[in-house]
C-alpha atoms as a PDB file:
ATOM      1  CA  UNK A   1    -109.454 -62.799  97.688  1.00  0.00           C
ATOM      2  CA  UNK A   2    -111.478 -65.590  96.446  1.00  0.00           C
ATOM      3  CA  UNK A   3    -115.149 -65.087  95.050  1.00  0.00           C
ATOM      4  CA  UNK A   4    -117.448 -68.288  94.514  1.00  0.00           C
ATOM      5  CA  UNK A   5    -119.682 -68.246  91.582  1.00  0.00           C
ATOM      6  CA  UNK A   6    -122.486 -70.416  91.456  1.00  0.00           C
ATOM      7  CA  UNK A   7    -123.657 -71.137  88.354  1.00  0.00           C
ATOM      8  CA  UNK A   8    -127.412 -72.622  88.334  1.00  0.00           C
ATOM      9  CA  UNK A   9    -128.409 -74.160  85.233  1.00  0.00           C
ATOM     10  CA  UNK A  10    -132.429 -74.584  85.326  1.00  0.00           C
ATOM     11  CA  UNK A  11    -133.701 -77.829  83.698  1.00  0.00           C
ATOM     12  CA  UNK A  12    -135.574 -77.366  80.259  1.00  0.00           C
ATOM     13  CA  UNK A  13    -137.431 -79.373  78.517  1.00  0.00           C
ATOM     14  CA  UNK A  14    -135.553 -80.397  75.208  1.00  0.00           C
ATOM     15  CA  UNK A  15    -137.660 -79.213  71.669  1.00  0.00           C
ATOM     16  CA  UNK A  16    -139.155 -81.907  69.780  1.00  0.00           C
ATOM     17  CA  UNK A  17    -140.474 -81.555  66.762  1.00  0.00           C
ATOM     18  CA  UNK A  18    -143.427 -83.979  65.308  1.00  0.00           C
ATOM     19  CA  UNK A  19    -141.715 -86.829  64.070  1.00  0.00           C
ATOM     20  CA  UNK A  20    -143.540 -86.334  60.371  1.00  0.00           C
ATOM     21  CA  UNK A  21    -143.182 -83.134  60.557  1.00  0.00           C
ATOM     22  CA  UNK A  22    -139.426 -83.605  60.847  1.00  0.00           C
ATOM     23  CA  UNK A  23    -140.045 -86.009  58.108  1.00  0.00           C
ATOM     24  CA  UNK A  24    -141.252 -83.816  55.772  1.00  0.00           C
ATOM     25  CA  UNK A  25    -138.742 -81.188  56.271  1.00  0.00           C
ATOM     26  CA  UNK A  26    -136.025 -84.067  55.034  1.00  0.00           C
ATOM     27  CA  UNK A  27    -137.984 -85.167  52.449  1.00  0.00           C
ATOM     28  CA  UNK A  28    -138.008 -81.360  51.277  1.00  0.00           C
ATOM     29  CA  UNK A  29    -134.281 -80.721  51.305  1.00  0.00           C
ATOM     30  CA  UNK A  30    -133.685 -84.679  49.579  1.00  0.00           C
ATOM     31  CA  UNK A  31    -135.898 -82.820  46.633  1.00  0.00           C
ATOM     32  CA  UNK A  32    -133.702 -78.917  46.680  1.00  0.00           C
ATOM     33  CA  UNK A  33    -130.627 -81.520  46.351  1.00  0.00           C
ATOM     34  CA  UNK A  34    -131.829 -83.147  43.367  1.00  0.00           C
ATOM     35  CA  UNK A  35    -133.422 -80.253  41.828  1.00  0.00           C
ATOM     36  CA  UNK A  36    -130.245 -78.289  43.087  1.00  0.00           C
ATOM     37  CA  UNK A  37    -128.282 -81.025  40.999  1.00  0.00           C
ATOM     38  CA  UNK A  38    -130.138 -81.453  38.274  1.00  0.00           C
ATOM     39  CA  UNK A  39    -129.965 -77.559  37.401  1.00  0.00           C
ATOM     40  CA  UNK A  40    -126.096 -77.756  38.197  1.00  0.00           C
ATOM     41  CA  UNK A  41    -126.259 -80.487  35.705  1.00  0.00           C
ATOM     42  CA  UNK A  42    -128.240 -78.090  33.165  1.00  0.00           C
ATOM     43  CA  UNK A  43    -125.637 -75.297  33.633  1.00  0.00           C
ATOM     44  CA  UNK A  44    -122.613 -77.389  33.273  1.00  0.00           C
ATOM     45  CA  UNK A  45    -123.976 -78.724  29.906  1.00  0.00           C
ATOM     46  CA  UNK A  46    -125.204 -75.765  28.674  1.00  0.00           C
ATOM     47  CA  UNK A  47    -121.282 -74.863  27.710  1.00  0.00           C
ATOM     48  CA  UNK A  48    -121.222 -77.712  25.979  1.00  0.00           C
ATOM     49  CA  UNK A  49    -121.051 -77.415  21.856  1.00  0.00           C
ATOM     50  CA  UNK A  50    -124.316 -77.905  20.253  1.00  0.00           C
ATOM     51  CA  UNK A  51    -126.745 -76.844  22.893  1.00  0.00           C
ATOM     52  CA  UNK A  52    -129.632 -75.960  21.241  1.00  0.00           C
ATOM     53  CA  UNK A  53    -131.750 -72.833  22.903  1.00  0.00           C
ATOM     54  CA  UNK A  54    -134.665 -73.817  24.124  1.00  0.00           C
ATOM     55  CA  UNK A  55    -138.113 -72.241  23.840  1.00  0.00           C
ATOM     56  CA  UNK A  56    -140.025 -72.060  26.572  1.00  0.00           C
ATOM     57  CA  UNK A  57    -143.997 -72.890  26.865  1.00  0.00           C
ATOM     58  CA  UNK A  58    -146.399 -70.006  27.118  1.00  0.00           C
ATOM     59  CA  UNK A  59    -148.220 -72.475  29.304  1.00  0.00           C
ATOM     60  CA  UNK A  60    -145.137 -72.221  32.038  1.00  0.00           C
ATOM     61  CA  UNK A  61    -146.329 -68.325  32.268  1.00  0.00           C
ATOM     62  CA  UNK A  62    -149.705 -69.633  32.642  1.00  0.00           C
ATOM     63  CA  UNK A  63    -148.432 -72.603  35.576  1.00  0.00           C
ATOM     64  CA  UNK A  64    -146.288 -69.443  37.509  1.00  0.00           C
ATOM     65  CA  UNK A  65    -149.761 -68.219  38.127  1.00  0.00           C
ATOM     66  CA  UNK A  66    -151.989 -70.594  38.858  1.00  0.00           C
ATOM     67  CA  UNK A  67    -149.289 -72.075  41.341  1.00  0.00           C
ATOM     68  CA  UNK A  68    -148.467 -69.066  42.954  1.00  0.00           C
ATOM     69  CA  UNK A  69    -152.427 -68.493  43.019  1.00  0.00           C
ATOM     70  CA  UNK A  70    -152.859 -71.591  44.889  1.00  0.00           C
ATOM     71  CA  UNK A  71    -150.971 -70.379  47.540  1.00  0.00           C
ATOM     72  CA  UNK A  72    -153.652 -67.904  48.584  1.00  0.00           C
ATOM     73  CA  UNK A  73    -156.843 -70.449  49.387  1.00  0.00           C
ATOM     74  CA  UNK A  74    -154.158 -72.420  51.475  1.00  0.00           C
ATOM     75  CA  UNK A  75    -153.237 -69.790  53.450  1.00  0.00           C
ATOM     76  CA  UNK A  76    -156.948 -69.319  53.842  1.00  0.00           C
ATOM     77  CA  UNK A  77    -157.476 -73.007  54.351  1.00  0.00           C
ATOM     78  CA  UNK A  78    -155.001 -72.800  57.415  1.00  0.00           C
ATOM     79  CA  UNK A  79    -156.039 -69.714  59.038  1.00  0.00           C
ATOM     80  CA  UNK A  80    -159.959 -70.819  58.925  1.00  0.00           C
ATOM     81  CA  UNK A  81    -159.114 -74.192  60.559  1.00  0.00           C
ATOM     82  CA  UNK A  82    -157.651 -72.119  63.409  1.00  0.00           C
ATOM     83  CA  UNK A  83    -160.400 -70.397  63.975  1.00  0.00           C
ATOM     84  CA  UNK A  84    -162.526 -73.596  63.631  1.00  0.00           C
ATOM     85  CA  UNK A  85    -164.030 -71.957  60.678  1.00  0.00           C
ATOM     86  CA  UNK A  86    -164.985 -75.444  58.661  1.00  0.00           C
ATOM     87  CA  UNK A  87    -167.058 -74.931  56.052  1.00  0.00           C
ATOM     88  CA  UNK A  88    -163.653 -72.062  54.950  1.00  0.00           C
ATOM     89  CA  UNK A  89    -161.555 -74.644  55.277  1.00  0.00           C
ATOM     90  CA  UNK A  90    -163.160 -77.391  53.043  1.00  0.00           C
ATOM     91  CA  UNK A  91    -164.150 -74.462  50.284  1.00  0.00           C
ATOM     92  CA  UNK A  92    -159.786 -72.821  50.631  1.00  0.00           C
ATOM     93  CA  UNK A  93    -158.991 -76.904  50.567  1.00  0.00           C
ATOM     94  CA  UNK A  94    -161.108 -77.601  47.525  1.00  0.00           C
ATOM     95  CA  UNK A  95    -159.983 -74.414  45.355  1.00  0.00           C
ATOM     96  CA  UNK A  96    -156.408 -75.029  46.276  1.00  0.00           C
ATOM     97  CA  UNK A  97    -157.216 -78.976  44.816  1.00  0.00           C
ATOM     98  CA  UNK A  98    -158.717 -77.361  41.804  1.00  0.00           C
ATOM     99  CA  UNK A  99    -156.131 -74.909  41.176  1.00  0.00           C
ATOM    100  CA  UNK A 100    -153.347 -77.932  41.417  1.00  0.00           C
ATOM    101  CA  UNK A 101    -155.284 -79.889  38.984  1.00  0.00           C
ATOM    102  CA  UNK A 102    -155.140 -76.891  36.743  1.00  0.00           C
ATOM    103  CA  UNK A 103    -151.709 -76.972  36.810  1.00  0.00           C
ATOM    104  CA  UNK A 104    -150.997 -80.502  36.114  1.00  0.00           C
ATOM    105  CA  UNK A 105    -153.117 -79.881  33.264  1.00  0.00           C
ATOM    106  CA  UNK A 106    -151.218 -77.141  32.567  1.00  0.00           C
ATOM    107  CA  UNK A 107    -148.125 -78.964  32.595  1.00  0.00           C
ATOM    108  CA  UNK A 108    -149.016 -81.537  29.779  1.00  0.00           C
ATOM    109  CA  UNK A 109    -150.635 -78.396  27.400  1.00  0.00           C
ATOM    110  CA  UNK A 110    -146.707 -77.128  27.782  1.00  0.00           C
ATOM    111  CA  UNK A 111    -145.448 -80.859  26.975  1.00  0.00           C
ATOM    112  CA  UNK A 112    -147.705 -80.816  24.035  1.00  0.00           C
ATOM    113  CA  UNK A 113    -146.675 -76.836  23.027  1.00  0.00           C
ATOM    114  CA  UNK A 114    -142.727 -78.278  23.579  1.00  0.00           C
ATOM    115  CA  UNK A 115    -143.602 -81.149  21.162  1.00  0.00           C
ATOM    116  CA  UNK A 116    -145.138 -78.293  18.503  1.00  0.00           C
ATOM    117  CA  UNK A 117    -141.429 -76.522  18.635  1.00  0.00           C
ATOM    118  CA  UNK A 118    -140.253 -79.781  17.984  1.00  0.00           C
ATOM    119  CA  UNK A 119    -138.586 -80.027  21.031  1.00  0.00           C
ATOM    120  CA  UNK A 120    -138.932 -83.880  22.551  1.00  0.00           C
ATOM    121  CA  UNK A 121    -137.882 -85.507  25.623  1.00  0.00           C
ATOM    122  CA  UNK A 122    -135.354 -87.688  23.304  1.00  0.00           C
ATOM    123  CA  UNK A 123    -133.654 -87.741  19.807  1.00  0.00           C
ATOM    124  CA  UNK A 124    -133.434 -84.099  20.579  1.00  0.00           C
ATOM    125  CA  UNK A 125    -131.000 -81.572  22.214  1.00  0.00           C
ATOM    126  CA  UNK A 126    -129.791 -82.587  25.537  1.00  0.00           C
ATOM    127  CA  UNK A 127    -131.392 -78.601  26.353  1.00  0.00           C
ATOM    128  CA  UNK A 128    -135.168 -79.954  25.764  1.00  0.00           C
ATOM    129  CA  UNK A 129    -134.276 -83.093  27.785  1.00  0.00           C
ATOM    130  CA  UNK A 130    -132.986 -81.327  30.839  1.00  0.00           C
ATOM    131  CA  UNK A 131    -136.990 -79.211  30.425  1.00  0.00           C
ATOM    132  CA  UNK A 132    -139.046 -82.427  30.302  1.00  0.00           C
ATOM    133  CA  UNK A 133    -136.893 -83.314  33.191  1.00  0.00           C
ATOM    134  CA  UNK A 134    -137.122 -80.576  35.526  1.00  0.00           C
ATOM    135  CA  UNK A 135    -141.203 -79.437  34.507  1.00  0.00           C
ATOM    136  CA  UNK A 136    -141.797 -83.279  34.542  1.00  0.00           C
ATOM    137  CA  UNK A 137    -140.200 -84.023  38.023  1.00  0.00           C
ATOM    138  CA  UNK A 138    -142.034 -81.212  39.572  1.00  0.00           C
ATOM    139  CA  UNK A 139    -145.449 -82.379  38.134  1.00  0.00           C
ATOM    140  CA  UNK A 140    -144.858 -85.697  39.623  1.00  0.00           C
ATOM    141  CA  UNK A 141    -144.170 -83.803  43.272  1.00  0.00           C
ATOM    142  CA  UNK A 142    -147.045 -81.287  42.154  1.00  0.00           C
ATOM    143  CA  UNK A 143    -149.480 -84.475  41.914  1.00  0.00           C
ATOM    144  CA  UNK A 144    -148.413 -86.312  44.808  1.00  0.00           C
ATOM    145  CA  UNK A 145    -149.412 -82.488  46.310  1.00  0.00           C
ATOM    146  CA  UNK A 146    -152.469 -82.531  45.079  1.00  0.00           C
ATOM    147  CA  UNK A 147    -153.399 -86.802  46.288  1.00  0.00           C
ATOM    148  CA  UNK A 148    -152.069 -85.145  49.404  1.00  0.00           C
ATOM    149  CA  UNK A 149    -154.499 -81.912  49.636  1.00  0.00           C
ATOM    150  CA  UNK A 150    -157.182 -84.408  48.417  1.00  0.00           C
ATOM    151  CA  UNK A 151    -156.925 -86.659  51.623  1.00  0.00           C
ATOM    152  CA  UNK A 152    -156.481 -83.177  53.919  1.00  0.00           C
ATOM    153  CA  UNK A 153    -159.697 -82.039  52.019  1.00  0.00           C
ATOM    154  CA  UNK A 154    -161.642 -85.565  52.682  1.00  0.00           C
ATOM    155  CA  UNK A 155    -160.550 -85.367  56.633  1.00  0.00           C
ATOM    156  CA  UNK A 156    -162.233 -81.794  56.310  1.00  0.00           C
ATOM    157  CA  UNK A 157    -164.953 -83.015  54.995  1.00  0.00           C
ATOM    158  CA  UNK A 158    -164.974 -85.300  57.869  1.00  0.00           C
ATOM    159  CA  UNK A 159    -165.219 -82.500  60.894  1.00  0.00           C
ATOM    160  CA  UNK A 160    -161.577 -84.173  61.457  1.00  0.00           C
ATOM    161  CA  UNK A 161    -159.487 -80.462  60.283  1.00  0.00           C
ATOM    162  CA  UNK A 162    -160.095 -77.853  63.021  1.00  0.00           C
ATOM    163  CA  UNK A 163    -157.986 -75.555  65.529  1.00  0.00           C
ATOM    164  CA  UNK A 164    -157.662 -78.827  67.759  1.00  0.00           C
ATOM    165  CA  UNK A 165    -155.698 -80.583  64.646  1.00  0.00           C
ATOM    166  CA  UNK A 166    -153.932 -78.672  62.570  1.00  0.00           C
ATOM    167  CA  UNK A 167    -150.634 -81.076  62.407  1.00  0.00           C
ATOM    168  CA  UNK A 168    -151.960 -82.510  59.070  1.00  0.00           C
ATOM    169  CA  UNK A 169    -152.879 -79.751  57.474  1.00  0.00           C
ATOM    170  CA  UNK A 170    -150.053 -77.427  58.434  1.00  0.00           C
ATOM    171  CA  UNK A 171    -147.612 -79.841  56.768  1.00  0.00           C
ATOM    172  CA  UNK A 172    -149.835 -80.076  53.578  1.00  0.00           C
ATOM    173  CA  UNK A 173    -149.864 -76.470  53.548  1.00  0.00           C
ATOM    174  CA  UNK A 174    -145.979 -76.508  53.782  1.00  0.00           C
ATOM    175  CA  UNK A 175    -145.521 -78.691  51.392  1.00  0.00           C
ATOM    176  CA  UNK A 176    -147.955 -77.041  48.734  1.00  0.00           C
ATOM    177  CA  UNK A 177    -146.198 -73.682  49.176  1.00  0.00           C
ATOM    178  CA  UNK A 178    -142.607 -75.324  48.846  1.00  0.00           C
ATOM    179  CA  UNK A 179    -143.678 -77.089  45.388  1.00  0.00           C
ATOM    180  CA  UNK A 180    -144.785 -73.209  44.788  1.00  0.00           C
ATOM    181  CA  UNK A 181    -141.336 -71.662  45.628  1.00  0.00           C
ATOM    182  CA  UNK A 182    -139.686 -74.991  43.530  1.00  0.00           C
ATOM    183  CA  UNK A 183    -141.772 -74.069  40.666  1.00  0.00           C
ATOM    184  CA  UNK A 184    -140.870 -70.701  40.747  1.00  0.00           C
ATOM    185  CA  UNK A 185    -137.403 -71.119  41.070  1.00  0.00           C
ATOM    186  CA  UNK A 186    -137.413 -73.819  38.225  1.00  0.00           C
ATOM    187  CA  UNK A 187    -139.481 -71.101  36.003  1.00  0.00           C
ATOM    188  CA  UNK A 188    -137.025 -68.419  36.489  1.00  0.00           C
ATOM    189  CA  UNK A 189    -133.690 -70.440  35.986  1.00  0.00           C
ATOM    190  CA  UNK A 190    -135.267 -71.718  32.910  1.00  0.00           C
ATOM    191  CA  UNK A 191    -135.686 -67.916  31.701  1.00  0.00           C
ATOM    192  CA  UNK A 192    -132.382 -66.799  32.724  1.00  0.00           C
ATOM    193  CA  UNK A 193    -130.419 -70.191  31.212  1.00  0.00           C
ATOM    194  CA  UNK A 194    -132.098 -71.017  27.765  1.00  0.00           C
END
């Protein structure tokens, strides 16, 4: 006894994701792989002989907050824009900007707190290098952030952020949140490993 089976495959349309959103998600795993190295690094040459402890800015307490802060106006920022709520948007959009500023700030007060414990980028233990590296690197990423949230806040300004285009913002708003989670993960291997 034979039995047919028909098998009827219905035609979908392929995902596609927005080219620069796709973008983005790249560049954001090219930066966990050099972060991911760079703390591999760290832990590798911490067994080394003469690693010197390191002691760690009050200011990075400070920077956990104000970064993990930020977070809240830009999940404000993107749930006003969907509900075409402008003037929400540009005020989440400019207090996110603010609070990123405050943490670049931030970042040199702990560079200058580092120098005070007379630990320095060079001529000193390889442990303060591998800090200045790591804080350093992610205030570069935390600034081009904030250039970024600046040009998403000036196309608010604009009328040109609302429920109808949200492509721009959405990716600066997942961007901002991963330098959050990179900070935060940089903050507490720095406690665990000094």
């Amino acid at each position: 006894m034979a039995v047919d089976i028909k098998i009827v495959e219905e035609a979908r349309e392929p995902r596609s994701m927005n080219p620069r959103k796709f973008g983005l998600w790249l560049f954001m795993a090219t930066v966990v792989m050099l972060f991911g190295a760079w703390t591999s690094a760290y832990i590798v040459k911490r067994g080394d002989m003469g690693w010197s402890e390191i002691i760690l800015p009050d200011m990075f307490w400070v920077n956990t907050v104000i970064v993990l802060a930020s977070s809240v106006p830009m999940i404000w920022a993107v749930r006003a824009a969907r509900q075409d709520k402008t003037e929400q948007v540009k005020l989440a959009l400019g207090v996110t900007t603010i609070l990123g500023i405050a943490f670049v700030v931030g970042q040199f007060m702990a560079f200058s707190q580092m120098v005070g414990f007379h630990e320095h980028f060079t001529g000193g233990a390889v442990s303060h290098s591998f800090v200045y590296v790591l804080s350093g690197a992610h205030g570069l990423h935390l600034i081009s952030g904030v250039v970024v949230l600046a040009i998403v806040l000036n196309a608010a300004m604009r009328g040109r952020v609302h429920k109808d285009n949200m492509n721009t913002l959405e990716m600066c708003a997942t961007y901002w949140h991963f330098l959050g989670v990179l900070w935060l993960y940089l903050f507490v291997f720095l406690l665990l490993n000094k």
